[in-house]
PDB file of N, CA and C in Angstrom:
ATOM      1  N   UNK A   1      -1.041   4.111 -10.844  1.00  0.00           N
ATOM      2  CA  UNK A   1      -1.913   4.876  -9.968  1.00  0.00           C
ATOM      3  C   UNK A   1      -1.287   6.236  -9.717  1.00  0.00           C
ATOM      4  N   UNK A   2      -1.951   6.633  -9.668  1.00  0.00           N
ATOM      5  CA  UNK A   2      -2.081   8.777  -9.438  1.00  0.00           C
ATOM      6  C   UNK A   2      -1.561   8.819  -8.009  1.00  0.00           C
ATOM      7  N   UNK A   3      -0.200   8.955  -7.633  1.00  0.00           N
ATOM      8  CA  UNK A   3       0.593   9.317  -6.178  1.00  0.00           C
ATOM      9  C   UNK A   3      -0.087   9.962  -5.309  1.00  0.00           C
ATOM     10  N   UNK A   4      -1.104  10.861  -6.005  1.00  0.00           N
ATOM     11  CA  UNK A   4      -1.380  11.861  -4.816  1.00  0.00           C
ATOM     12  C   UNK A   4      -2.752  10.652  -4.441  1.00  0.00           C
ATOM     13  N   UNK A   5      -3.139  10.223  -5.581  1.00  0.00           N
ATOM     14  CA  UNK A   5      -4.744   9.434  -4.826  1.00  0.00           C
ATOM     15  C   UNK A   5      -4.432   8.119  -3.960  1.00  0.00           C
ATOM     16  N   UNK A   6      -2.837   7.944  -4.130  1.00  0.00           N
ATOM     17  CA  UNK A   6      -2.381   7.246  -2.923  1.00  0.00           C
ATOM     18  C   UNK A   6      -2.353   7.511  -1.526  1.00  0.00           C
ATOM     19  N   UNK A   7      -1.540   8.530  -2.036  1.00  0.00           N
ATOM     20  CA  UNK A   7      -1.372   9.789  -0.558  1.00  0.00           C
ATOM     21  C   UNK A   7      -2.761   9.722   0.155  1.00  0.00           C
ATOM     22  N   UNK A   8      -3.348   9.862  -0.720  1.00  0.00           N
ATOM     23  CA  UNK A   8      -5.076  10.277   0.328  1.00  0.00           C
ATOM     24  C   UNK A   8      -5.150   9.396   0.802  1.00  0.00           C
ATOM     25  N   UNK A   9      -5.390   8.184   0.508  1.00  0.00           N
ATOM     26  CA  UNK A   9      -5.811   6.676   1.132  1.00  0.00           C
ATOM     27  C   UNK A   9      -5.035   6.797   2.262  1.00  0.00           C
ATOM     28  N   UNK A  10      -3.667   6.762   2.365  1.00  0.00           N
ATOM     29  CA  UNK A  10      -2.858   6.829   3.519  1.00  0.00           C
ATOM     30  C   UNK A  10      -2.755   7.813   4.631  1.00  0.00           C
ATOM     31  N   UNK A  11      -3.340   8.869   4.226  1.00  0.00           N
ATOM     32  CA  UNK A  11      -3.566   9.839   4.923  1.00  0.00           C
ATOM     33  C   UNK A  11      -4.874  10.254   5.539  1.00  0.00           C
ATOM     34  N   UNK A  12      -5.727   9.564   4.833  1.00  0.00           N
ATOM     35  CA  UNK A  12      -6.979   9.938   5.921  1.00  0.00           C
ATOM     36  C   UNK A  12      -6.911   9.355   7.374  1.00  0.00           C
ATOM     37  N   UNK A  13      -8.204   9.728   8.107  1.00  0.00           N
ATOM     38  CA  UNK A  13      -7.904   9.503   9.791  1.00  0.00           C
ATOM     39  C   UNK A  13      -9.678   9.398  10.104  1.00  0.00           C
ATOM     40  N   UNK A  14      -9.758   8.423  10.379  1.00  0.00           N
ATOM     41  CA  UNK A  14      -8.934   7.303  11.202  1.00  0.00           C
ATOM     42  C   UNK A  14      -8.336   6.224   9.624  1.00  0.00           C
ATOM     43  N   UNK A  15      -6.864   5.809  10.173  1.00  0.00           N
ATOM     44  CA  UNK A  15      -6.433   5.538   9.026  1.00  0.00           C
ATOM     45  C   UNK A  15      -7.214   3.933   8.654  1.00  0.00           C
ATOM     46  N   UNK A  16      -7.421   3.372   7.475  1.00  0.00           N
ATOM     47  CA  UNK A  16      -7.552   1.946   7.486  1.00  0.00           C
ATOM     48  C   UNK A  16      -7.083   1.174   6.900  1.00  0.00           C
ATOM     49  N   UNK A  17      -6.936   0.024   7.247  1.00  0.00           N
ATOM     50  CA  UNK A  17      -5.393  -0.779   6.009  1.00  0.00           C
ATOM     51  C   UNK A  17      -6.222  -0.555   4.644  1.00  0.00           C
ATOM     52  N   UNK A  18      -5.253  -0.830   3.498  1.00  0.00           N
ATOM     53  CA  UNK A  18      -5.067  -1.196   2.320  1.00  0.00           C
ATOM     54  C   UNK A  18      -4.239  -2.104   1.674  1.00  0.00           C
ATOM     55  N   UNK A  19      -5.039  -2.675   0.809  1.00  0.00           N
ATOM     56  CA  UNK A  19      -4.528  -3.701  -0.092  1.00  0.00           C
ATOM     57  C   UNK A  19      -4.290  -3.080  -1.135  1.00  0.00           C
ATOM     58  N   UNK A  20      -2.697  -3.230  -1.581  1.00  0.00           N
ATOM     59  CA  UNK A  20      -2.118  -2.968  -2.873  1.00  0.00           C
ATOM     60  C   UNK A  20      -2.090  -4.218  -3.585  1.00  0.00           C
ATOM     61  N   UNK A  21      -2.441  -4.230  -5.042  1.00  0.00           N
ATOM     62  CA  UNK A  21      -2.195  -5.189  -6.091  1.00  0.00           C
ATOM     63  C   UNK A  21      -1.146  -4.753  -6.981  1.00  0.00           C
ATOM     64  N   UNK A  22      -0.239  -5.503  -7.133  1.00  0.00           N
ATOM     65  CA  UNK A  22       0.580  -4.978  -8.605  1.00  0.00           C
ATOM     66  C   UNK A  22       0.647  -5.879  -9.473  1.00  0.00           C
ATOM     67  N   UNK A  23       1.090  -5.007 -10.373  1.00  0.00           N
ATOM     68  CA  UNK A  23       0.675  -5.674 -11.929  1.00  0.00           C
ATOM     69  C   UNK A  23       1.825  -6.929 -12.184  1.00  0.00           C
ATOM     70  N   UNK A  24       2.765  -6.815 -11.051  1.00  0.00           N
ATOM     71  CA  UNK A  24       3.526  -8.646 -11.269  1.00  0.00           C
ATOM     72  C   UNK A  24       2.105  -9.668 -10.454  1.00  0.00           C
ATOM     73  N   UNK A  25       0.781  -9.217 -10.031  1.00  0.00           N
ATOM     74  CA  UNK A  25       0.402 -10.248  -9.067  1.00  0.00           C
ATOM     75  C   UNK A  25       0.485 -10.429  -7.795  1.00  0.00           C
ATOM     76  N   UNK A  26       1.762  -9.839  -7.472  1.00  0.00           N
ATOM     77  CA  UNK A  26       1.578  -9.613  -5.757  1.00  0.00           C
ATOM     78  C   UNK A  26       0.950  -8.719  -5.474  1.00  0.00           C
ATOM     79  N   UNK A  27       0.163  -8.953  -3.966  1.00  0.00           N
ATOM     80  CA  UNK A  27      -0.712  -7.898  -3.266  1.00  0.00           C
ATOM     81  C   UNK A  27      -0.318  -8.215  -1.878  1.00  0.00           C
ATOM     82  N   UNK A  28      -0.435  -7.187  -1.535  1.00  0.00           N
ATOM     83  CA  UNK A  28       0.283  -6.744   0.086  1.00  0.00           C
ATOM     84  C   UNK A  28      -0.763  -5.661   1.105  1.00  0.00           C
ATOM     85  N   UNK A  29      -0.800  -6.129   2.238  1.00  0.00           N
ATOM     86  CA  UNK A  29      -1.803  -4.916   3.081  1.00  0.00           C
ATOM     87  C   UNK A  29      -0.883  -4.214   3.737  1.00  0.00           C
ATOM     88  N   UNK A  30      -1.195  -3.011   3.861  1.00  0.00           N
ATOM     89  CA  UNK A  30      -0.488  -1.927   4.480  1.00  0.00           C
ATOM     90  C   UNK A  30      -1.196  -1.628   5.725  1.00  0.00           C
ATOM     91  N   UNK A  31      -0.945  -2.283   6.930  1.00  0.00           N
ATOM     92  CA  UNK A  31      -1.619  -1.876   8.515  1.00  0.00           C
ATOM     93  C   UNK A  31      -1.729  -0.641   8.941  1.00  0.00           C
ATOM     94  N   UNK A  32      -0.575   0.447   9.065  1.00  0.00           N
ATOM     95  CA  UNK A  32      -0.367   1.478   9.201  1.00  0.00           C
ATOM     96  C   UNK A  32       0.148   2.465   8.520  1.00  0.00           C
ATOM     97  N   UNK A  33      -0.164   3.707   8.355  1.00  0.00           N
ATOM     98  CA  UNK A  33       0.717   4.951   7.773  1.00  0.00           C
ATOM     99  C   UNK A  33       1.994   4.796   7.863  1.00  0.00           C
ATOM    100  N   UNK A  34       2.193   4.757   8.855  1.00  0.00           N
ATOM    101  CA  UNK A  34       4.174   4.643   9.144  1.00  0.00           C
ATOM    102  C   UNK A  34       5.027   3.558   8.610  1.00  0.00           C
ATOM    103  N   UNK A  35       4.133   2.273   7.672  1.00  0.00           N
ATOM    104  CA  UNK A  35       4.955   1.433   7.257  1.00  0.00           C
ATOM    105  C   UNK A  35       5.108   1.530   5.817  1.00  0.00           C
ATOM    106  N   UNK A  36       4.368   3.253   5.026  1.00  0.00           N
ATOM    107  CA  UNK A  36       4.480   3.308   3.438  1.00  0.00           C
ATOM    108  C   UNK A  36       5.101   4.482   3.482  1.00  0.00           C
ATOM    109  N   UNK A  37       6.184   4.675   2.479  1.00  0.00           N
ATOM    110  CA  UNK A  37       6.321   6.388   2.247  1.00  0.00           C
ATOM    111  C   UNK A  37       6.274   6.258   0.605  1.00  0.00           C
ATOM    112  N   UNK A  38       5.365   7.597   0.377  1.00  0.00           N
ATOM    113  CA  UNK A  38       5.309   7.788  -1.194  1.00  0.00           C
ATOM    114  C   UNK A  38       6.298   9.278  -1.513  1.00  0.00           C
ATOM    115  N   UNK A  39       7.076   8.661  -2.507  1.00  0.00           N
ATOM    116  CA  UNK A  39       7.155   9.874  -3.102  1.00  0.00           C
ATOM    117  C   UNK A  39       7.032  10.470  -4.885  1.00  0.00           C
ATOM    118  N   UNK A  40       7.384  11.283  -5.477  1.00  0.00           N
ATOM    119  CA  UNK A  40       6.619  10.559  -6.944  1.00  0.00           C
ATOM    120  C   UNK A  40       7.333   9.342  -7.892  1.00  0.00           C
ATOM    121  N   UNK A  41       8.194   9.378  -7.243  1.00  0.00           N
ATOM    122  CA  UNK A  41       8.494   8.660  -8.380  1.00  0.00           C
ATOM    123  C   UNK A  41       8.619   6.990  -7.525  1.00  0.00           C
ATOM    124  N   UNK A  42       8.711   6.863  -6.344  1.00  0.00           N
ATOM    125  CA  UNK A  42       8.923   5.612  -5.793  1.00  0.00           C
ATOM    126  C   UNK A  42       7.964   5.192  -4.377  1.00  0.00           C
ATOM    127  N   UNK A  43       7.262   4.243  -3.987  1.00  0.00           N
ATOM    128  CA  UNK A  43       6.429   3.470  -2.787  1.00  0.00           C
ATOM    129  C   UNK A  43       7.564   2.698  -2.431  1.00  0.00           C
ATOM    130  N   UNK A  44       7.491   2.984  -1.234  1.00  0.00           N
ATOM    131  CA  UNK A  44       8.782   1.872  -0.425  1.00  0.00           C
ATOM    132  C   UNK A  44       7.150   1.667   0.972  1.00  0.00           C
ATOM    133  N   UNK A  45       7.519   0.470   1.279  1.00  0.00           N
ATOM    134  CA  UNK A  45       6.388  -0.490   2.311  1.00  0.00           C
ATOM    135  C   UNK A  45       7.173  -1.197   2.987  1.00  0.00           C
ATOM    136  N   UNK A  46       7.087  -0.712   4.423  1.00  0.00           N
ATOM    137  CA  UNK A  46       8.094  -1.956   5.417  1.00  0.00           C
ATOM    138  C   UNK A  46       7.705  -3.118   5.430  1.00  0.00           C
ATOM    139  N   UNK A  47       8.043  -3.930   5.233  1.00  0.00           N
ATOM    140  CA  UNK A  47       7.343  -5.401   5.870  1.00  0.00           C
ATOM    141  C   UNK A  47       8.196  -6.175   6.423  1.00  0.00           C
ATOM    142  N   UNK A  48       7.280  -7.127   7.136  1.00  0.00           N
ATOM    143  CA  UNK A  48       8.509  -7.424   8.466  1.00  0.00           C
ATOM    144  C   UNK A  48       9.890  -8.490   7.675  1.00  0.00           C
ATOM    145  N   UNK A  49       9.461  -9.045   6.532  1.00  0.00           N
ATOM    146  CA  UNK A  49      10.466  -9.873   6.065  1.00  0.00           C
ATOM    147  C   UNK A  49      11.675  -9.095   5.076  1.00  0.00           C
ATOM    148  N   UNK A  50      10.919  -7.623   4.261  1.00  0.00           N
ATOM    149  CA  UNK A  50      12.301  -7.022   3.722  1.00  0.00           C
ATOM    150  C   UNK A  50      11.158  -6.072   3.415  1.00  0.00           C
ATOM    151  N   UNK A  51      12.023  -4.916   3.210  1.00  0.00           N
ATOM    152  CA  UNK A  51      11.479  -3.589   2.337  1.00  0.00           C
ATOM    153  C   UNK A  51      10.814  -3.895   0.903  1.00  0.00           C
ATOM    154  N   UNK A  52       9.544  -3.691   0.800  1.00  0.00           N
ATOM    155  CA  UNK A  52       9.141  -3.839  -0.975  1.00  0.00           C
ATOM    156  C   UNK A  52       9.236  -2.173  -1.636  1.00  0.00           C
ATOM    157  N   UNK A  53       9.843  -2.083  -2.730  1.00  0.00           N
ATOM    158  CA  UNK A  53      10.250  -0.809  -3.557  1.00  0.00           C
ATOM    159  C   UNK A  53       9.805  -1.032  -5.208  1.00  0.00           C
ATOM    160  N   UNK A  54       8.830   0.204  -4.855  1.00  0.00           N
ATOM    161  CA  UNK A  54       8.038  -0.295  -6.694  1.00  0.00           C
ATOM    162  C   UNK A  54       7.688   1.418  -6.789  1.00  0.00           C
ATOM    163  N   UNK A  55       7.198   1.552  -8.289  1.00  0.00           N
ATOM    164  CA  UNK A  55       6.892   2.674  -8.804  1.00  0.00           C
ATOM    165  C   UNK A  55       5.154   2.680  -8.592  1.00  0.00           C
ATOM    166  N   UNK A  56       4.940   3.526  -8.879  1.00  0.00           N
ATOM    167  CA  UNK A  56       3.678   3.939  -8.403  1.00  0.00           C
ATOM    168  C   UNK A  56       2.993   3.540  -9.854  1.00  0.00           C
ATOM    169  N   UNK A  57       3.127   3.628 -10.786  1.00  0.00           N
ATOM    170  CA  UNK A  57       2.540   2.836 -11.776  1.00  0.00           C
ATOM    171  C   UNK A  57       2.608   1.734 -11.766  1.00  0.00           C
ATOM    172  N   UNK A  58       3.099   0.813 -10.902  1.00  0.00           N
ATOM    173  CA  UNK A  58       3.099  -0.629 -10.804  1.00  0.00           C
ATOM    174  C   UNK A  58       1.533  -1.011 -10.288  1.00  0.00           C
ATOM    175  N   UNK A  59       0.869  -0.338  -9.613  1.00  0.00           N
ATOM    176  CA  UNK A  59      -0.093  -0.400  -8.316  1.00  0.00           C
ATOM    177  C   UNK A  59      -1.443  -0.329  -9.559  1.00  0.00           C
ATOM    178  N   UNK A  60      -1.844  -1.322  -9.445  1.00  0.00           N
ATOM    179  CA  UNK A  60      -3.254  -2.006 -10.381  1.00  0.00           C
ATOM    180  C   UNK A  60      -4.328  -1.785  -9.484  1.00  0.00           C
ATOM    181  N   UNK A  61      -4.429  -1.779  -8.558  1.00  0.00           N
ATOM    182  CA  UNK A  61      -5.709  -1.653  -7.245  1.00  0.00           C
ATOM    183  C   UNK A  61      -5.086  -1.303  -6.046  1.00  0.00           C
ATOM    184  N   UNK A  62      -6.052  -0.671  -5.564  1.00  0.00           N
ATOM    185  CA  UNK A  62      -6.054  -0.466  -4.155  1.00  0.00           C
ATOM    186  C   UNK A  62      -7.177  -0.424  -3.567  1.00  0.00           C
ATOM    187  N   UNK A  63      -7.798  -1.339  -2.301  1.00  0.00           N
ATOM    188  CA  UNK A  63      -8.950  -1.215  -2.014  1.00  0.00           C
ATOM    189  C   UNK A  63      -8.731  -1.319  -0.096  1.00  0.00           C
ATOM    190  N   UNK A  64      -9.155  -0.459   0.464  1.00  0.00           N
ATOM    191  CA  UNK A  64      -9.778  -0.512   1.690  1.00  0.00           C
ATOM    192  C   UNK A  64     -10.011  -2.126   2.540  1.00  0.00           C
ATOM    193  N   UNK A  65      -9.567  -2.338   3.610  1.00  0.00           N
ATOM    194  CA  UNK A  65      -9.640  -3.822   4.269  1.00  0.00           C
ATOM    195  C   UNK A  65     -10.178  -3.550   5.433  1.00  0.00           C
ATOM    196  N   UNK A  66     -11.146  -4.179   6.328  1.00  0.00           N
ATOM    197  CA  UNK A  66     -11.227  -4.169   7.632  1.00  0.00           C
ATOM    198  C   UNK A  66     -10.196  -4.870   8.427  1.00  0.00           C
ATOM    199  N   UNK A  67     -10.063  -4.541   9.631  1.00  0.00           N
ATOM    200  CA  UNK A  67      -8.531  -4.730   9.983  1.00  0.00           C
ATOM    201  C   UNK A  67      -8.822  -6.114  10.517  1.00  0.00           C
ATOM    202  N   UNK A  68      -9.719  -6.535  10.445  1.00  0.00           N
ATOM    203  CA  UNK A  68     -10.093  -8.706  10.695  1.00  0.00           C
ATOM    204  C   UNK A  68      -9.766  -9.078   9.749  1.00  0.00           C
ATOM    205  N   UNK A  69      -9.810  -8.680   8.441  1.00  0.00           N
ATOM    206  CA  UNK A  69      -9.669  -9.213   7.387  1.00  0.00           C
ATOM    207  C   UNK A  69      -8.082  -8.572   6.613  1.00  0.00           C
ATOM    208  N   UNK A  70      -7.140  -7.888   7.099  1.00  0.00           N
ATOM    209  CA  UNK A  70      -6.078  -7.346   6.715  1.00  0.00           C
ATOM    210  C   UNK A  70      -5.191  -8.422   7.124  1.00  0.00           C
ATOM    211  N   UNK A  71      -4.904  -9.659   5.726  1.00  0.00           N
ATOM    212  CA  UNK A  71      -4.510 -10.671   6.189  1.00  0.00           C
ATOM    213  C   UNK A  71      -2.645 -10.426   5.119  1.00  0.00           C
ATOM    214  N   UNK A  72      -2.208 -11.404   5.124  1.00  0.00           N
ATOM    215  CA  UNK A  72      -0.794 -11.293   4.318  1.00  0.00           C
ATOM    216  C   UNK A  72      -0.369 -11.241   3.344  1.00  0.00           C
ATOM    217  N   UNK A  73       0.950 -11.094   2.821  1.00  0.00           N
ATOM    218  CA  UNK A  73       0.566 -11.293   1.112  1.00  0.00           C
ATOM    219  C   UNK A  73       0.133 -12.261   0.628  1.00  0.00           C
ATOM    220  N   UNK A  74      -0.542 -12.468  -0.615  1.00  0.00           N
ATOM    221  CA  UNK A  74      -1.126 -13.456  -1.650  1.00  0.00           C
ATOM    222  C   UNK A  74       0.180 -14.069  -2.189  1.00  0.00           C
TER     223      UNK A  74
END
């Protein structure tokens, strides 16, 4: 995925979670802005059990969640 068309997702306002898929199969929701930082060459995502660190070409989907439905990883 294209960093900057990440950036946007995370940066619009009012912000709304997202679901990342990567191409190992895991998918993860991102609740807030403050728990992703992109930069080009690396996505780091807090999560409460450890830091996940992947390349931005790892990221197969990303789609928009309502925050009832912004449930845990798969």
């Amino acid at each position: 995925m294209e960093v900057e068309a990440l950036r946007q997702l995370v940066e619009q306002r009012p912000f709304r979670p997202i679901r990342i898929a990567l191409h190992s199969g895991e998918s993860f929701v991102v609740r807030h802005p403050e728990n992703i930082g992109i930069t080009p060459g690396m996505v780091l995502v807090d999560e409460p059990e450890a830091p996940l660190f992947f390349e931005p070409g790892m990221v197969v989907s990303v789609e928009l969640v309502r925050r009832d439905r912004a449930g845990r990883r798969k």
